[in-house]
Protein backbone atom coordinates (compact mmCIF):
# COMPACT_ATOMS: atom_id res chain seq x y z
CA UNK A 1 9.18 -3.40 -22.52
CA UNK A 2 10.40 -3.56 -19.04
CA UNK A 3 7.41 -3.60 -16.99
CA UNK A 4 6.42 -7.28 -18.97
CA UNK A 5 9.97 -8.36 -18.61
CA UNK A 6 9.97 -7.71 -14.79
CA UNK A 7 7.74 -10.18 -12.86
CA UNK A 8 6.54 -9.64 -9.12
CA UNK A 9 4.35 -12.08 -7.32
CA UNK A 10 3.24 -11.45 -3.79
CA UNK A 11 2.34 -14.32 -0.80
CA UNK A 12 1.02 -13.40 2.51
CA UNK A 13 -0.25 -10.00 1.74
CA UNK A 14 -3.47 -8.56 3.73
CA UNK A 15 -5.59 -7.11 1.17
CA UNK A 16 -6.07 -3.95 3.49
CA UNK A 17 -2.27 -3.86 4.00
CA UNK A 18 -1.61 -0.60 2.09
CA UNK A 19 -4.60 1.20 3.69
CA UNK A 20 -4.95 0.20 7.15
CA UNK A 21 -2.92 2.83 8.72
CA UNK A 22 -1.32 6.03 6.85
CA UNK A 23 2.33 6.39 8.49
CA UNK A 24 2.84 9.76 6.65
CA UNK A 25 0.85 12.19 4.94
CA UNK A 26 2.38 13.48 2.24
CA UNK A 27 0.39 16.90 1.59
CA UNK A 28 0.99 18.08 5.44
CA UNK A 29 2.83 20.92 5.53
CA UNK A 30 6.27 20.89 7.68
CA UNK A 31 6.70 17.29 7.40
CA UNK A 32 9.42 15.65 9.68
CA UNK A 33 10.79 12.65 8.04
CA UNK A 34 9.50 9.37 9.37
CA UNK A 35 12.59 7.15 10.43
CA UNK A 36 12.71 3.39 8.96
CA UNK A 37 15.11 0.93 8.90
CA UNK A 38 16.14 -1.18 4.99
CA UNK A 39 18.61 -3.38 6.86
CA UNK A 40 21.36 -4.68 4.32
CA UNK A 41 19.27 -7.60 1.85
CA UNK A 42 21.50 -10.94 2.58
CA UNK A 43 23.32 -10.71 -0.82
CA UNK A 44 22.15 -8.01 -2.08
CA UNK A 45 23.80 -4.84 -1.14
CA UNK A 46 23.25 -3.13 -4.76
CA UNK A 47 19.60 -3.58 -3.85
CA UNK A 48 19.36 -2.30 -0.55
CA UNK A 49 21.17 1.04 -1.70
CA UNK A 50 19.02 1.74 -4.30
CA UNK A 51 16.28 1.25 -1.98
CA UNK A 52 17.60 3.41 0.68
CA UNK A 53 18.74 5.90 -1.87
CA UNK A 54 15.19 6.48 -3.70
CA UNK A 55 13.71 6.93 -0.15
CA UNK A 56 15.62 9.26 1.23
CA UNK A 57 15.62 11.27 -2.03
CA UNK A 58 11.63 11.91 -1.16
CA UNK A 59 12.47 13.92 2.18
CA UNK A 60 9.56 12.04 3.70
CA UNK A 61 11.66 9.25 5.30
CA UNK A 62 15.06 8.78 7.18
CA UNK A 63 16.97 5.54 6.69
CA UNK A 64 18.96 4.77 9.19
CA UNK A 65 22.54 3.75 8.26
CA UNK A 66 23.36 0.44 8.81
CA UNK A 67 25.67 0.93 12.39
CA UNK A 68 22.70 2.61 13.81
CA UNK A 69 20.75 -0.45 13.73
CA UNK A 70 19.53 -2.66 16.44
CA UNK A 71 19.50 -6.04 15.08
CA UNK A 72 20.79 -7.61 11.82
CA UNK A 73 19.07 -8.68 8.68
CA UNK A 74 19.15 -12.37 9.86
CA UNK A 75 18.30 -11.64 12.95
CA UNK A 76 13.98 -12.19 14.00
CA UNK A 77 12.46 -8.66 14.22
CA UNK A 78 12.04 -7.76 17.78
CA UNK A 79 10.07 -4.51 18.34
CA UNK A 80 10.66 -3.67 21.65
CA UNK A 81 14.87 -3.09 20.27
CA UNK A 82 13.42 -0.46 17.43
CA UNK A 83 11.25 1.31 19.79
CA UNK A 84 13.65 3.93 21.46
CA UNK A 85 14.71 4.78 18.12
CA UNK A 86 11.26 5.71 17.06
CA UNK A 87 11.24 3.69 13.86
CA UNK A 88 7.98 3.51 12.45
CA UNK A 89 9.09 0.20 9.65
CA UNK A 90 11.48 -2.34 9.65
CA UNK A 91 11.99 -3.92 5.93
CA UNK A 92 14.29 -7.23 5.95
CA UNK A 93 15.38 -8.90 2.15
CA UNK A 94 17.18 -11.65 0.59
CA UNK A 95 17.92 -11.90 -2.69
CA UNK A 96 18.57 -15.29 -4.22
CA UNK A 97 19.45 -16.86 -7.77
CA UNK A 98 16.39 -19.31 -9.26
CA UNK A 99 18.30 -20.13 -12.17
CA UNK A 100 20.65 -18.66 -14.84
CA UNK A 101 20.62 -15.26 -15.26
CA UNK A 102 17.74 -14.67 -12.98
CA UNK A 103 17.05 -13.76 -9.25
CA UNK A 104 14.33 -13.75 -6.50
CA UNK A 105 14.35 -11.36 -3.61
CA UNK A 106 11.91 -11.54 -0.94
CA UNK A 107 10.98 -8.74 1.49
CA UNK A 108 9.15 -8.56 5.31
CA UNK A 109 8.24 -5.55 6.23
CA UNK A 110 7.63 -5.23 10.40
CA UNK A 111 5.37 -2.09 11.90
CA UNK A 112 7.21 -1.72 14.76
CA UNK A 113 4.31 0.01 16.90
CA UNK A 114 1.81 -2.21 16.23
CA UNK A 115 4.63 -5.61 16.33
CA UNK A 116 3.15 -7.16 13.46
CA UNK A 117 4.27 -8.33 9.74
CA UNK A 118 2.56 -5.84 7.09
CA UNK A 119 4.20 -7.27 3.70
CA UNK A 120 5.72 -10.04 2.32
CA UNK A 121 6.52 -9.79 -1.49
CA UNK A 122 8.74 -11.53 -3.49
CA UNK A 123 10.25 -10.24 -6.90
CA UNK A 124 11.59 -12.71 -9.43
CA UNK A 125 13.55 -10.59 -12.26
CA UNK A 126 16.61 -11.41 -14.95
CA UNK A 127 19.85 -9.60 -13.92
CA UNK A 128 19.30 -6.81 -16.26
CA UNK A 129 16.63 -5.98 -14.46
CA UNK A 130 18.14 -5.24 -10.79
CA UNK A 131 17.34 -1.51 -10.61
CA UNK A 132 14.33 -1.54 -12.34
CA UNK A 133 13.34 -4.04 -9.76
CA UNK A 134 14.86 -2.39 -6.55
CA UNK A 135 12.59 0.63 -7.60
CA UNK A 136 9.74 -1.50 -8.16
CA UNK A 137 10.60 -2.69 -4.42
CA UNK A 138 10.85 1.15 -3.14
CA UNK A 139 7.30 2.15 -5.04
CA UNK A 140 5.91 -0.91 -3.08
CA UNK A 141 7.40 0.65 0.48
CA UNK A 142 6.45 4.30 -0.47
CA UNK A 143 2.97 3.39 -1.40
CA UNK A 144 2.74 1.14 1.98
CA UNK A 145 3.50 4.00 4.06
CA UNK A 146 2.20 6.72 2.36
CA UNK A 147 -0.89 5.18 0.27
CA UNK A 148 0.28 7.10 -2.74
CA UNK A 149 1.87 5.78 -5.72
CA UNK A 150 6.00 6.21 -5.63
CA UNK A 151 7.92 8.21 -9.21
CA UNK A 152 11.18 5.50 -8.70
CA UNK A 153 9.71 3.20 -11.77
CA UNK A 154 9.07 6.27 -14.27
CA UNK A 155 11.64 7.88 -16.81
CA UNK A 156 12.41 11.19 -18.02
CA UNK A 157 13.11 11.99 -21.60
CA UNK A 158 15.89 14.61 -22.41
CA UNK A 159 17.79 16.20 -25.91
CA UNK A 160 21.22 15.29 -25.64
CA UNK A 161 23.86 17.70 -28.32
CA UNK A 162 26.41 15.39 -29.93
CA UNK A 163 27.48 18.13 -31.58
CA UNK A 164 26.53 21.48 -33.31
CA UNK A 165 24.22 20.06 -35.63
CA UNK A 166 23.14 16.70 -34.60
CA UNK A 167 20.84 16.41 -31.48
CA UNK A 168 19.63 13.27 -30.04
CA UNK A 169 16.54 12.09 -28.71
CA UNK A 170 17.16 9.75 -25.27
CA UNK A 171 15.06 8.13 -22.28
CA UNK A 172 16.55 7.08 -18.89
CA UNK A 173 14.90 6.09 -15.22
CA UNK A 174 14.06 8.44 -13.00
CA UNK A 175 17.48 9.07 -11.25
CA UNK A 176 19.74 9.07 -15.03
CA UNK A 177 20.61 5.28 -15.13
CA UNK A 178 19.73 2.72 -17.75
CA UNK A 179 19.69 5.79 -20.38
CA UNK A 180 19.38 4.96 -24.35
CA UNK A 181 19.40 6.70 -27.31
CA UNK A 182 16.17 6.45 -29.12
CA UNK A 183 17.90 6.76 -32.65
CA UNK A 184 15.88 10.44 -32.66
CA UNK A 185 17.88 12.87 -34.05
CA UNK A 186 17.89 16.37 -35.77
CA UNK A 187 19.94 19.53 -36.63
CA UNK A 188 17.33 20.93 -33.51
CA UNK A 189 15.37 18.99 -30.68
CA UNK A 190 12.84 20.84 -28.47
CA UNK A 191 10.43 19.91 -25.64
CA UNK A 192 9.85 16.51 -25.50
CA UNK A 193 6.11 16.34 -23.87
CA UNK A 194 4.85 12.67 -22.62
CA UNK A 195 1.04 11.70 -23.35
CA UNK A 196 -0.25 10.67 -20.12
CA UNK A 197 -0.26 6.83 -20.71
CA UNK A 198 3.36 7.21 -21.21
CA UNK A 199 3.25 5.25 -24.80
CA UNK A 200 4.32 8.31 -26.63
CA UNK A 201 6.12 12.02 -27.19
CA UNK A 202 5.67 14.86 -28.68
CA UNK A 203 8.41 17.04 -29.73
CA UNK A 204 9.83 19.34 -32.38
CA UNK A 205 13.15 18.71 -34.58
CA UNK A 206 14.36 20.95 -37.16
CA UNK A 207 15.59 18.63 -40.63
CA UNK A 208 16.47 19.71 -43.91
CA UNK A 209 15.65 23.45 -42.45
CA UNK A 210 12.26 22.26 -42.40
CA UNK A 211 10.78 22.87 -38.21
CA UNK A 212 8.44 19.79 -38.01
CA UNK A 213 6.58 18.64 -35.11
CA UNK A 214 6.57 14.31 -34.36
CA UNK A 215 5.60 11.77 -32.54
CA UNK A 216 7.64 9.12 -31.27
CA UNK A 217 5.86 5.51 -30.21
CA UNK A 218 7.70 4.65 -27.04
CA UNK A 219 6.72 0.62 -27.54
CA UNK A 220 7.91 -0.07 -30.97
CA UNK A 221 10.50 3.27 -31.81
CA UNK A 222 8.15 4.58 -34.57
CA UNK A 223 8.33 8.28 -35.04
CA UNK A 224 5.17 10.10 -37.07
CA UNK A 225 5.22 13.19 -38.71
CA UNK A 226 2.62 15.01 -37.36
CA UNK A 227 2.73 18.79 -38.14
CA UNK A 228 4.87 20.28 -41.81
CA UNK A 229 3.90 23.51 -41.67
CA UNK A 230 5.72 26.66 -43.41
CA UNK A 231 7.51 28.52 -40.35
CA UNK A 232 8.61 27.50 -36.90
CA UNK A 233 6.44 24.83 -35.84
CA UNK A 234 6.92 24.04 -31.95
CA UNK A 235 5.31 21.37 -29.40
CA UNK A 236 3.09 21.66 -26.87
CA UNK A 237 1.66 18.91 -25.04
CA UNK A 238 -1.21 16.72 -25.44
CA UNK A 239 -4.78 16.68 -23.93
CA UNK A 240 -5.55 14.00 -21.66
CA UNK A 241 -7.21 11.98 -24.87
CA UNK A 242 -3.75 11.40 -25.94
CA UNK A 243 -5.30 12.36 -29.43
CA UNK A 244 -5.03 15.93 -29.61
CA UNK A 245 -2.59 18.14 -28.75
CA UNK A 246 -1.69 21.98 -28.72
CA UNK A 247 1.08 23.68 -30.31
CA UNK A 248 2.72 27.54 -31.49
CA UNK A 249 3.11 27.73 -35.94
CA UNK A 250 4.48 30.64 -37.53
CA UNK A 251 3.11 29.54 -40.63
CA UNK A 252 0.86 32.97 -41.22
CA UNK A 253 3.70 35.20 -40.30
CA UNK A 254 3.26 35.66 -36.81
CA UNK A 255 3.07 32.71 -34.19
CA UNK A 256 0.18 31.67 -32.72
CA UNK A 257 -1.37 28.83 -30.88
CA UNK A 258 -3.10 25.98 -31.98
CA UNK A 259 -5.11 23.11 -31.57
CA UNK A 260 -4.50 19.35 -34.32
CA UNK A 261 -5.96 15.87 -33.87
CA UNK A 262 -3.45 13.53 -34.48
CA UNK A 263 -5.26 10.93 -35.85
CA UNK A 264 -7.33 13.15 -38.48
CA UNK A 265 -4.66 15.86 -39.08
CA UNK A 266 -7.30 18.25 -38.62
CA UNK A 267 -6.66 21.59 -36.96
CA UNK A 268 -7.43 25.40 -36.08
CA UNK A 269 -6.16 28.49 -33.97
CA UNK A 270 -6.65 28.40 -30.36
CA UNK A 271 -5.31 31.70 -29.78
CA UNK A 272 -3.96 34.72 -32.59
CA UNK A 273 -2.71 37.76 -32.17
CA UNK A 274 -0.80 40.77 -33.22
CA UNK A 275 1.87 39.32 -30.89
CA UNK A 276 4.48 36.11 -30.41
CA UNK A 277 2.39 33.69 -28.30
CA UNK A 278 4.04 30.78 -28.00
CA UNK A 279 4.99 27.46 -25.22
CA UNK A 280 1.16 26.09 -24.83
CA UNK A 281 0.60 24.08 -22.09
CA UNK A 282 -2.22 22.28 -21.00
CA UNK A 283 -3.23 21.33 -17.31
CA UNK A 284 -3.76 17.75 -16.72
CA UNK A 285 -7.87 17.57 -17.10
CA UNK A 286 -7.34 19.37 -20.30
CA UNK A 287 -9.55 22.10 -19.39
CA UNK A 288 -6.84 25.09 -18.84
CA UNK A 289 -3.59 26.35 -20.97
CA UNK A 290 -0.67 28.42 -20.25
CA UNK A 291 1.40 29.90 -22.51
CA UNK A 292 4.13 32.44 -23.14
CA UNK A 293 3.20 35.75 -24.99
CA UNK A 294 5.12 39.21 -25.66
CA UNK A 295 1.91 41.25 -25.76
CA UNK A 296 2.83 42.89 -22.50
CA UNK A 297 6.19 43.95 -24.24
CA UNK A 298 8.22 41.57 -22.84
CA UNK A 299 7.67 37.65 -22.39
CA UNK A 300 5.33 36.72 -19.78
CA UNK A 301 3.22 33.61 -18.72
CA UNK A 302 -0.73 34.14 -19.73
CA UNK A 303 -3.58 31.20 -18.53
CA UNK A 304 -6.43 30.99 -20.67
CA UNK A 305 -9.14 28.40 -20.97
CA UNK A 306 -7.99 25.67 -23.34
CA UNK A 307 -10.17 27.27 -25.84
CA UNK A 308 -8.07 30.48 -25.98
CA UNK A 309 -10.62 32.15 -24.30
CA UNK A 310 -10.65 34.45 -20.84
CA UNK A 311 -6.50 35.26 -21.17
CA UNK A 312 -5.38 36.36 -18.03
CA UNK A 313 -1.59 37.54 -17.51
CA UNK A 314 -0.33 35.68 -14.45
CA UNK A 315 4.04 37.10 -14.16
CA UNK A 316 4.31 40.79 -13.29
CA UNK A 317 7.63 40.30 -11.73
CA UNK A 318 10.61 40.50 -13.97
CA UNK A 319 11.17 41.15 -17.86
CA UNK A 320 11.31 37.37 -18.55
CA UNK A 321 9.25 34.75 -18.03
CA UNK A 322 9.34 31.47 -20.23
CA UNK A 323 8.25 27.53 -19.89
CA UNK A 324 5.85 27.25 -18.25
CA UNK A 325 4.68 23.84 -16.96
CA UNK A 326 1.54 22.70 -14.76
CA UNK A 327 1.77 20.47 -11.98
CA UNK A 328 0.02 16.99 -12.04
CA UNK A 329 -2.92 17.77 -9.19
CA UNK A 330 -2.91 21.96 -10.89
CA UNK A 331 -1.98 23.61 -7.54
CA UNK A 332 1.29 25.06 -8.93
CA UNK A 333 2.93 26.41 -11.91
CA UNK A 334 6.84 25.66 -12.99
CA UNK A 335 8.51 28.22 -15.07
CA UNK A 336 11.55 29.70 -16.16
CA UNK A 337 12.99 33.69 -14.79
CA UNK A 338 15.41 35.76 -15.76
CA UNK A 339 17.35 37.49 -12.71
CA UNK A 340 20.43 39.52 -12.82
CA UNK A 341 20.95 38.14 -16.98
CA UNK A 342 20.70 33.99 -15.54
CA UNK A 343 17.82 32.47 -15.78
CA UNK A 344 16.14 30.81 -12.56
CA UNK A 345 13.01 28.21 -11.30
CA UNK A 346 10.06 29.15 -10.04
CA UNK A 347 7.13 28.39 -9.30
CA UNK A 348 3.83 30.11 -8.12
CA UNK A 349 0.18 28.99 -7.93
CA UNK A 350 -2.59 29.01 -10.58
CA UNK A 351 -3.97 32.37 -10.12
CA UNK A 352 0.20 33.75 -10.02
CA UNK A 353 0.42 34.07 -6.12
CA UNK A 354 3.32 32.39 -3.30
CA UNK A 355 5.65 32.74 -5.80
CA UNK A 356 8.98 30.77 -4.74
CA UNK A 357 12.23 31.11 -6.42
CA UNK A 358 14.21 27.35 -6.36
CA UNK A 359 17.58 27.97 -8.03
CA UNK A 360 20.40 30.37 -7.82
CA UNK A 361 23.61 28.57 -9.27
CA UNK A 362 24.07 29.26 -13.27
CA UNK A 363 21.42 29.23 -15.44
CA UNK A 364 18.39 26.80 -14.85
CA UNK A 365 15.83 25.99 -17.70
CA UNK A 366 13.39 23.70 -18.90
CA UNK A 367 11.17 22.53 -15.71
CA UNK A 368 8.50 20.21 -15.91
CA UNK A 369 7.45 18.14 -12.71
CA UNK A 370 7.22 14.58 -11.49
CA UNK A 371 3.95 12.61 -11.88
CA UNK A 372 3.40 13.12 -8.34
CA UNK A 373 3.91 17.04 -8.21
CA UNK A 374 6.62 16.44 -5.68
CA UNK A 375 9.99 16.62 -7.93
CA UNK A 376 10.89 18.81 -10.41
CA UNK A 377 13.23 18.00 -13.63
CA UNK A 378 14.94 20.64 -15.17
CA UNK A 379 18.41 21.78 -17.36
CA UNK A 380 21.46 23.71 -15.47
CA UNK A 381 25.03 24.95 -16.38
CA UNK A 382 26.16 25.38 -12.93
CA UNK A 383 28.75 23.23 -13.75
CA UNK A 384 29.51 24.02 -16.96
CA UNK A 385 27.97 22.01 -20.20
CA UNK A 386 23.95 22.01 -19.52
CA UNK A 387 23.06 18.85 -17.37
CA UNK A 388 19.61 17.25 -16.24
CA UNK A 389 18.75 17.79 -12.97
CA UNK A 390 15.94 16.81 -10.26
CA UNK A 391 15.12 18.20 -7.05
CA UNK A 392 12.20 18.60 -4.51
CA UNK A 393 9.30 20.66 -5.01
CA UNK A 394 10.38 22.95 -2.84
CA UNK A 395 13.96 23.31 -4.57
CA UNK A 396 15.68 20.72 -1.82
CA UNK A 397 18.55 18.03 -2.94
CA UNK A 398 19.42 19.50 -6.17
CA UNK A 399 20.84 16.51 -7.85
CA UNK A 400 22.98 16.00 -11.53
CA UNK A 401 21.34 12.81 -13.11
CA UNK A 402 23.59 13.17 -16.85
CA UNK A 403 26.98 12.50 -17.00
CA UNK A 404 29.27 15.75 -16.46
CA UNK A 405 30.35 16.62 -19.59
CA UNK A 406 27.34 15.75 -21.34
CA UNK A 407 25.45 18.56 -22.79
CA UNK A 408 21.95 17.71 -22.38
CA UNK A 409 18.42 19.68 -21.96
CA UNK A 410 14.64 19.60 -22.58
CA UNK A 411 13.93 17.18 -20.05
CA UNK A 412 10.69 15.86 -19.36
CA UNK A 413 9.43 13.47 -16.78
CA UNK A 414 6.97 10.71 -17.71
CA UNK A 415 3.61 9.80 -15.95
């Protein structure tokens, strides 16, 4: 896959040179963004706007533009000409061909308080690798500043509707390039769910009227039949084993949710009812599940143990409440609300406090959130057709990743 096709080497690096100062703490509340300069990489512009564009995304850093800058790429880094600007990082490139069909780019990166050089790197890729290796190069600055692990190298799986009966399974980076089509397809495709070492998904597809739940092996494009069950059989997501997962049958004439081991087949009810309880989610350590259940009268988001056991109702306000997702670190809940007939993003914490509407344009479905917590993914039809989306946590720079005109939903961000 990419990551072995993509080769980085590093020279000069201090082994304490992503921990021995934290420019930016990313769980402080309020944060201002910290202003650093990506001056233009000597022949490689394409770069240095990816670059600048994945870091700004974040709303922890400003970039300055380029005719704000003090000094030029070529130019030595000088300190004392960043300091009235309060620029915390200078990073200077140059990108270079080391034979056919392949390049090297090699980065400095300056702390301008302390006047010293922090990183060197260089990055040796083929030429279909360029954005795959510019994010690679804005991980290695996020992580440098922050000490935290960047989202620009991970992908997000979506359904994308060819037509009224034929959906289609595809994968693209993080910000909607580079997308493929798997060769997935059904007359139905719903919630695609990553296992957290990324090598697979879970999702359902209705096929010869039969509602089947697979699993697709990201390396070599396998898909597995996992669960043929009479009924409605629909996804959930996996426990941190990558083995078993959850999901809602309607086998028995009412749905309920259970628990299957993909490697025996063997499974059993988590949770059955009187009632439709259905969307099972599971928190990241495996040990908690949401779901969505009508027992109230009207669907709602419950928590339970991942047992089924100790239900608690967490959505009192409004008739609808769907999708719910957990966050990476479990400090917040994503879900789907209807208001006013459209349905919205939310989120809210654990126990169903601070809840925080994020959307108001069209209606906005399918959330599920970044591996850091700080992004969320999700489907809109503000402008028409259903897109993919991303945006902050906090429901800032609400961006369109899928072509317009593309109908596409049921995204899902990998680990």
């Amino acid at each position: 896959m990419l990551l072995c096709l993509l080769v980085a080497s590093s020279s000069g690096i201090p082994k304490e040179a992503y921990s021995s100062r934290l420019y930016i703490d990313v769980n402080a509340p309020n944060i201002k963004p910290l202003p650093i300069a990506i001056q233009g990489f000597t022949n490689g512009k394409e770069i240095t706007d990816i670059v600048v564009r994945d870091l700004n995304f974040t709303g922890l850093f400003h970039c300055l533009p380029e005719d704000a800058q003090v000094e030029r790429n070529n130019q030595p880094f000088n300190a004392r000409s960043w300091q009235p600007l309060n620029v915390a990082l200078v990073v200077k490139g140059h990108v270079s061909s080391s034979g056919p069909g392949i390049f090297n780019v090699i980065i400095t990166a300056y702390d301008v308080h302390e006047n010293r050089e922090i990183l060197k790197k260089e990055y040796t890729a083929s030429n279909n690798l360029l954005r795959p290796l510019a994010h690679t190069i804005s991980n290695d600055i996020y992580r440098l500043l922050t000490g935290q692990q960047g989202v620009f190298r991970s992908r997000i799986a979506f359904v994308v509707e060819r037509s009224s009966n034929v959906k289609e399974l595809h994968i693209s980076d993080y910000d909607g390039y580079r997308a493929y089509n798997t060769g997935i397809t059904g007359g139905i495709i719903l919630a695609p769910r990553w296992s957290q070492d990324g090598k697979t998904l879970l999702y359902s597809a209705e096929r010869n009227r039969s509602w089947d739940i697979y699993m697709l092996n990201i390396e070599d494009m396998k898909e597995r039949n996992l669960v043929s069950l009479r009924g409605l059989n629909m996804a959930g997501n996996f426990f941190p084993d990558g083995q078993s997962f959850v999901f809602a049958s309607s086998k028995d004439g009412r749905t309920d949710i259970h628990r299957a081991d993909r490697i025996t087949m063997k499974g059993y009810k988590l949770i059955s009812s009187p009632w439709i309880d259905v969307s099972p989610n599971l928190s990241q350590d495996g040990k908690l599940m949401l779901f969505v259940s009508n027992r109230s009268g009207s669907p709602q988001i419950y928590l339970s143990d991942s047992n089924g056991d100790n239900i608690k109702r967490l959505t009192f306000e409004g008739s609808y409440n769907t999708s719910p997702s957990w966050s990476p670190r479990g400090d917040r809940i994503v879900f789907t609300g209807m208001v006013d007939g459209r349905q919205q993003i939310y989120t809210m914490r654990p126990d169903g406090s601070s809840l925080q509407r994020l959307t108001e344009k069209g209606n906005n479905e399918d959330p599920t959130f970044s591996p850091d917590g700080r992004f969320i993914v999700f489907s809109s039809d503000r402008e028409g057709s259903s897109s993919i989306y991303i945006m902050r946590a906090n429901g800032e720079e609400q961006t369109r990743i899928t072509p317009r005109g593309m109908r596409a939903y049921s995204p899902s961000w990998s680990p």
